[in-house]
Protein backbone atom coordinates (compact mmCIF):
# COMPACT_ATOMS: atom_id res chain seq x y z
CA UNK A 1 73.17 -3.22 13.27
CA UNK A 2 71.81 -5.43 10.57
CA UNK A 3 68.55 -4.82 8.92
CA UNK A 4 66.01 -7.50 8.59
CA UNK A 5 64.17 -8.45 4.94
CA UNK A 6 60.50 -8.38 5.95
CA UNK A 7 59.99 -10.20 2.33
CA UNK A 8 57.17 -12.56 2.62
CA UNK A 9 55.59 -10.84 5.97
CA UNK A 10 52.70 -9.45 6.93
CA UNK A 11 53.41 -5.23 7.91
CA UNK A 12 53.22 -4.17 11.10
CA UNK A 13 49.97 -3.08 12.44
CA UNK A 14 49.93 0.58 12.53
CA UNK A 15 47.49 3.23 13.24
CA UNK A 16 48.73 6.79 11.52
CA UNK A 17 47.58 9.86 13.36
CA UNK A 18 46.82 12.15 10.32
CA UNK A 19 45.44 15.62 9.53
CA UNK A 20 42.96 16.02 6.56
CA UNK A 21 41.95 19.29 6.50
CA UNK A 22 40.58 20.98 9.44
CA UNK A 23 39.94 17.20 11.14
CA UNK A 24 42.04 14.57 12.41
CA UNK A 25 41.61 11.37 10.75
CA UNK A 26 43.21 7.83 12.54
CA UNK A 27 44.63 5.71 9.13
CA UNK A 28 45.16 2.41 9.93
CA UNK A 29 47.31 -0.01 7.90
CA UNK A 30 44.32 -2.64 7.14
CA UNK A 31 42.82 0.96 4.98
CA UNK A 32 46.05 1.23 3.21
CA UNK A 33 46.90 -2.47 2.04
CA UNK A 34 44.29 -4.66 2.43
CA UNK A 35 43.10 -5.86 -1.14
CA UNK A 36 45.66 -3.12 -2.64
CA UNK A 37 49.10 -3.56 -4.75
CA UNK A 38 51.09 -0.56 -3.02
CA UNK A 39 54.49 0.74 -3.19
CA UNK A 40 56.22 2.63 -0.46
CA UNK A 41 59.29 4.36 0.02
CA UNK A 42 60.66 5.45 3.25
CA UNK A 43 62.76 8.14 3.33
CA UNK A 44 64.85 9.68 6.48
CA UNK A 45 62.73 12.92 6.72
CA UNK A 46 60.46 15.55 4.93
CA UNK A 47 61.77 18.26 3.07
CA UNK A 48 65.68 16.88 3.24
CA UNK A 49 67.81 17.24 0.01
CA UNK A 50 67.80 13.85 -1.87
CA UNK A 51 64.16 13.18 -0.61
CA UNK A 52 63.10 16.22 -2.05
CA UNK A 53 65.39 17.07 -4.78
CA UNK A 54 65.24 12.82 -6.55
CA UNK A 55 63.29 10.29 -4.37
CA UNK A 56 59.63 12.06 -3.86
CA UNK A 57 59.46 13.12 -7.37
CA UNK A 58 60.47 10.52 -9.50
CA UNK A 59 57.94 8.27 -8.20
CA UNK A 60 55.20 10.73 -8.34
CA UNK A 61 56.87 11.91 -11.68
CA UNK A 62 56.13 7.71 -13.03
CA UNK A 63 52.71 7.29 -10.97
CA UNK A 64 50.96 7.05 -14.07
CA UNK A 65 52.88 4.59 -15.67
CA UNK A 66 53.14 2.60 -11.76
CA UNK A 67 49.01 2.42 -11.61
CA UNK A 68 49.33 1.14 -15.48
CA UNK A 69 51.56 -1.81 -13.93
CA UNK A 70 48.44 -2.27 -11.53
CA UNK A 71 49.77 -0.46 -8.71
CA UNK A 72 46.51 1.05 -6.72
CA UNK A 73 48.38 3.51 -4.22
CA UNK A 74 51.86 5.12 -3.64
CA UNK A 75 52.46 5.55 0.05
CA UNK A 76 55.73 7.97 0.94
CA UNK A 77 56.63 7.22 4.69
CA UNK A 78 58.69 9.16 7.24
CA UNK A 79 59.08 9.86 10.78
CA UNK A 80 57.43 12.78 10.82
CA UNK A 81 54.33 14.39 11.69
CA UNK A 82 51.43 14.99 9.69
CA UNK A 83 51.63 18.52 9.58
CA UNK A 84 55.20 18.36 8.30
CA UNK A 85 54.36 15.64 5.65
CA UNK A 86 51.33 17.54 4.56
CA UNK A 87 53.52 20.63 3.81
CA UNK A 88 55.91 18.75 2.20
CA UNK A 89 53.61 17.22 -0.32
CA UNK A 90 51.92 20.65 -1.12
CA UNK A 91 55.74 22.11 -1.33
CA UNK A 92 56.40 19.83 -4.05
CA UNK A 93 53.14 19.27 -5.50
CA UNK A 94 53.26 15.83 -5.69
CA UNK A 95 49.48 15.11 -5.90
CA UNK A 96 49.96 11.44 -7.32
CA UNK A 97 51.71 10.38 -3.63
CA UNK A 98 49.64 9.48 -0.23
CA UNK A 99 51.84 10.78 2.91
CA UNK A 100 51.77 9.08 5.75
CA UNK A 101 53.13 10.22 8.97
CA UNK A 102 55.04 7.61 11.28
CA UNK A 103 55.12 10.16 13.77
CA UNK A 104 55.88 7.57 16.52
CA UNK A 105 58.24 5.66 14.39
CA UNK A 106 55.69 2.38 15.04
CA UNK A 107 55.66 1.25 11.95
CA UNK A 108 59.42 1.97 10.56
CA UNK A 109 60.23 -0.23 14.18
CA UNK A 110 58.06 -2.73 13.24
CA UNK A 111 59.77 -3.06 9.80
CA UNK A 112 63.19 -3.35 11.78
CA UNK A 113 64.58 -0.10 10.08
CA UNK A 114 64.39 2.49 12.39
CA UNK A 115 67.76 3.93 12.97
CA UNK A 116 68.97 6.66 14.94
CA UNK A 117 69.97 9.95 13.13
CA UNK A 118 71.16 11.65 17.05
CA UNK A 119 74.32 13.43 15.29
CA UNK A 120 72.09 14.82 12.76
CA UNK A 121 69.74 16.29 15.61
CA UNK A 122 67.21 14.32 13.54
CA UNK A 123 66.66 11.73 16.81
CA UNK A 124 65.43 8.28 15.98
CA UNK A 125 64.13 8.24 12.04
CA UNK A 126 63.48 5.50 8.99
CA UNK A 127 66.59 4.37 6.92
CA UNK A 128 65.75 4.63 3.54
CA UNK A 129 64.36 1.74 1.65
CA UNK A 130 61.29 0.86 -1.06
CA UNK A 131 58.67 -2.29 -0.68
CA UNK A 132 55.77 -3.87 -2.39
CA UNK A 133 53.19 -4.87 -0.70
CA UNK A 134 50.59 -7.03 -1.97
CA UNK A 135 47.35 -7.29 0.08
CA UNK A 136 49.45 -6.45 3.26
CA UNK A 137 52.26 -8.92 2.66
CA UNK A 138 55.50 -7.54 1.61
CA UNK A 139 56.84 -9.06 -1.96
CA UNK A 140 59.92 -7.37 -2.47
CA UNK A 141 62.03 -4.91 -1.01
CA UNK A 142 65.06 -2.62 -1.59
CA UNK A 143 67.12 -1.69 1.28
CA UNK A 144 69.87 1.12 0.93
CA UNK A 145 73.14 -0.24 1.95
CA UNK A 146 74.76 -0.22 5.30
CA UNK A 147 76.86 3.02 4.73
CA UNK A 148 78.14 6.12 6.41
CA UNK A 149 75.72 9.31 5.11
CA UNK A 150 72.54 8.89 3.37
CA UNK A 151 72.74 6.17 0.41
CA UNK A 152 70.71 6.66 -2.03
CA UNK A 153 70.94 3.23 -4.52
CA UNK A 154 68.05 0.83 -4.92
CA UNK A 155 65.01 2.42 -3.39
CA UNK A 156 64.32 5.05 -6.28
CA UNK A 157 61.72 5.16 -8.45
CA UNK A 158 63.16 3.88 -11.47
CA UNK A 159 64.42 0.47 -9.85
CA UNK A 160 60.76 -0.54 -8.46
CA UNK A 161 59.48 0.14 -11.86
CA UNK A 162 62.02 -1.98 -13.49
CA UNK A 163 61.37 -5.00 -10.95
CA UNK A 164 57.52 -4.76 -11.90
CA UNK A 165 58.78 -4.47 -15.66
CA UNK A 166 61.58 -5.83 -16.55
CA UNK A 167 61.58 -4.46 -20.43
CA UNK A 168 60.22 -0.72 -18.83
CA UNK A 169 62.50 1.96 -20.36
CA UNK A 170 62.36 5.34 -19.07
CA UNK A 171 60.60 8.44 -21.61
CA UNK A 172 62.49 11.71 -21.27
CA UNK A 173 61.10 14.08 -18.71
CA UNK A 174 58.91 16.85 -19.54
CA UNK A 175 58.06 20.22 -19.04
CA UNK A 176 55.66 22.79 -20.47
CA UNK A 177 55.73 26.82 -19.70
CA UNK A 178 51.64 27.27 -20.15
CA UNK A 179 49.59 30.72 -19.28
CA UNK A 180 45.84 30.54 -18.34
CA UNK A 181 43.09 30.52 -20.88
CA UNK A 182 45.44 29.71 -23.48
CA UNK A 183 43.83 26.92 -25.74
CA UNK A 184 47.10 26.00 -27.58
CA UNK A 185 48.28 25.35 -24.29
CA UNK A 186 45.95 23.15 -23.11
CA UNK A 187 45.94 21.33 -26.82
CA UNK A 188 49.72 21.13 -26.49
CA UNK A 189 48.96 19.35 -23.06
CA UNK A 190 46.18 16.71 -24.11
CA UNK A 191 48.65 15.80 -27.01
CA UNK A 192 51.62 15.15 -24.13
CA UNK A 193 48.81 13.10 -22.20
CA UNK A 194 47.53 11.40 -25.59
CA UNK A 195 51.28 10.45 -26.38
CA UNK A 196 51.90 8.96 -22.72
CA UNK A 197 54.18 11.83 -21.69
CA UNK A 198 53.83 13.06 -17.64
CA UNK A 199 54.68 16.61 -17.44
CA UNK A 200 55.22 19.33 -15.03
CA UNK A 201 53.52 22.77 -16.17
CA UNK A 202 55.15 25.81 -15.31
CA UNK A 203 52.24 28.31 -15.26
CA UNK A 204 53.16 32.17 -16.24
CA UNK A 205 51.70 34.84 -13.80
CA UNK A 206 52.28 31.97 -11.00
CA UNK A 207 55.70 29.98 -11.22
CA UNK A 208 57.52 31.96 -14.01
CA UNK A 209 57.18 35.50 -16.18
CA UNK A 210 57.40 36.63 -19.84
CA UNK A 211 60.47 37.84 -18.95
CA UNK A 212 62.20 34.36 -17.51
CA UNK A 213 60.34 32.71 -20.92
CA UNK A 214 61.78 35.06 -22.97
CA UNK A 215 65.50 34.53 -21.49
CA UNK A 216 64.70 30.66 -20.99
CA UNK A 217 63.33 30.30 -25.00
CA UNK A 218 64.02 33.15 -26.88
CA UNK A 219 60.09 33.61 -27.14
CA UNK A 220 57.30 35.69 -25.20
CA UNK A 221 54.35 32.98 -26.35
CA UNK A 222 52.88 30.02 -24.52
CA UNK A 223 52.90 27.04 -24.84
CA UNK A 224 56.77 26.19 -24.55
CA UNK A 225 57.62 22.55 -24.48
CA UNK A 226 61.01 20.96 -23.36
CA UNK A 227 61.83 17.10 -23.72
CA UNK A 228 64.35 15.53 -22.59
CA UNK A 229 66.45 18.94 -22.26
CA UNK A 230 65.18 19.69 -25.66
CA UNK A 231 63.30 22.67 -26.28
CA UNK A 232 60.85 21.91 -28.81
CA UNK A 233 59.01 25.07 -29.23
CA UNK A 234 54.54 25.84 -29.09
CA UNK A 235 51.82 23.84 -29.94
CA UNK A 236 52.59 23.57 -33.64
CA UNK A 237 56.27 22.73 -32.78
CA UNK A 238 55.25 19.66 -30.54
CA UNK A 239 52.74 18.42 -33.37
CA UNK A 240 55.76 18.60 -35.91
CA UNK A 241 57.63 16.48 -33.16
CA UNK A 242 55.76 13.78 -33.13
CA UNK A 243 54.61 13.69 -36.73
CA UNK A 244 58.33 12.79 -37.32
């Protein structure tokens, strides 16, 4: 089959069945684009290996730095339903991404890209691709290539960004081992934010021990910061960093 480029359309007209708490709430696709620069990515299904492990968190990894480029929402699609793509999200605590279930597969038809995944015991599901959508009309959009498996090429996070900013280059990824209460910690964290750095925070008690620090760092004390696969040590440490 042969995908078609829905560049310069209008999306289909969808209404999403979708569960917000304890209430069912019908999402329509006027709510999501109208008046709205969005980016979505469809992926082939919630909780699969390069959906969860690369595509899913990059983009809510760069949300920040997407919303400075005047994107307003990041929509992650999938055949799926809501409860499924509402786990998934809280799995992976990716709080800067709006799931959206296309439960029916409406909308991924609509788009021309629904494919089906029968071997996989997935049934009929959404190849993987990326879009932006200005006020409803799509402006660009990167298909994954016609090949056997799962390709996973052009719809990433880091090659939307790039197409909205051509001179964007990518800051190292970040992570900081914090405990609660801890002020340093939460100084070491405003100074990450006041630099421009996103960052995942590993708390202790919740996500991590002393112990696993200790083993990780060599020290029992929090904050611990790693850049970039460097580790750059407490609160004091990180100032020093950037001071240089």
């Amino acid at each position: 089959m042969s995908f078609k480029d829905m560049t310069g359309q209008k999306v289909p007209s969808v209404t999403f069945h979708t569960r917000q708490g304890d209430a069912w709430v019908d999402v329509t696709t006027d709510e999501l684009f109208n008046g709205k620069n969005v980016i979505v990515f469809s992926l082939p299904g919630a909780f699969t290996p390069t959906c969860s492990s690369t595509h899913l968190p990059r983009y809510n990894e760069l949300a920040h730095e997407f919303k400075a480029l005047g994107i307003d929402d990041i929509i992650c699609m999938s055949v799926n339903d809501t409860f499924v793509m509402n786990a998934w999200k809280a799995d992976q605590e990716s709080e800067n991404i709006t799931v959206i279930p296309d439960g029916n597969g409406e909308f991924t038809e609509g788009m021309g890209l629904l494919v089906g995944k029968e071997d996989l015991g997935f049934g009929k599901r959404s190849w993987r691709y990326s879009m932006l959508v200005k006020n409803g009309v799509v402006e660009k959009m990167f298909i994954e290539p016609q090949e056997p498996g799962d390709p996973f090429k052009v719809s990433d996070a880091d090659t939307m960004i790039k197409y909205l900013n051509p001179e964007w280059q990518a800051k190292p990824s970040v992570s900081i081992i914090t405990k609660p209460g801890c002020s340093f910690c939460a100084k070491a964290k405003a100074l990450l934010t006041e630099k421009g750095y996103t960052f995942e925070e590993i708390v202790l008690g919740r996500d991590a021990t002393t112990t696993s620090v200790r083993a990780i760092t060599g020290r029992s004390t929090a904050p611990q910061v790693f850049i970039g696969g460097q580790h750059i040590g407490g609160s004091d440490d990180l100032e020093a960093y950037f001071a240089k």
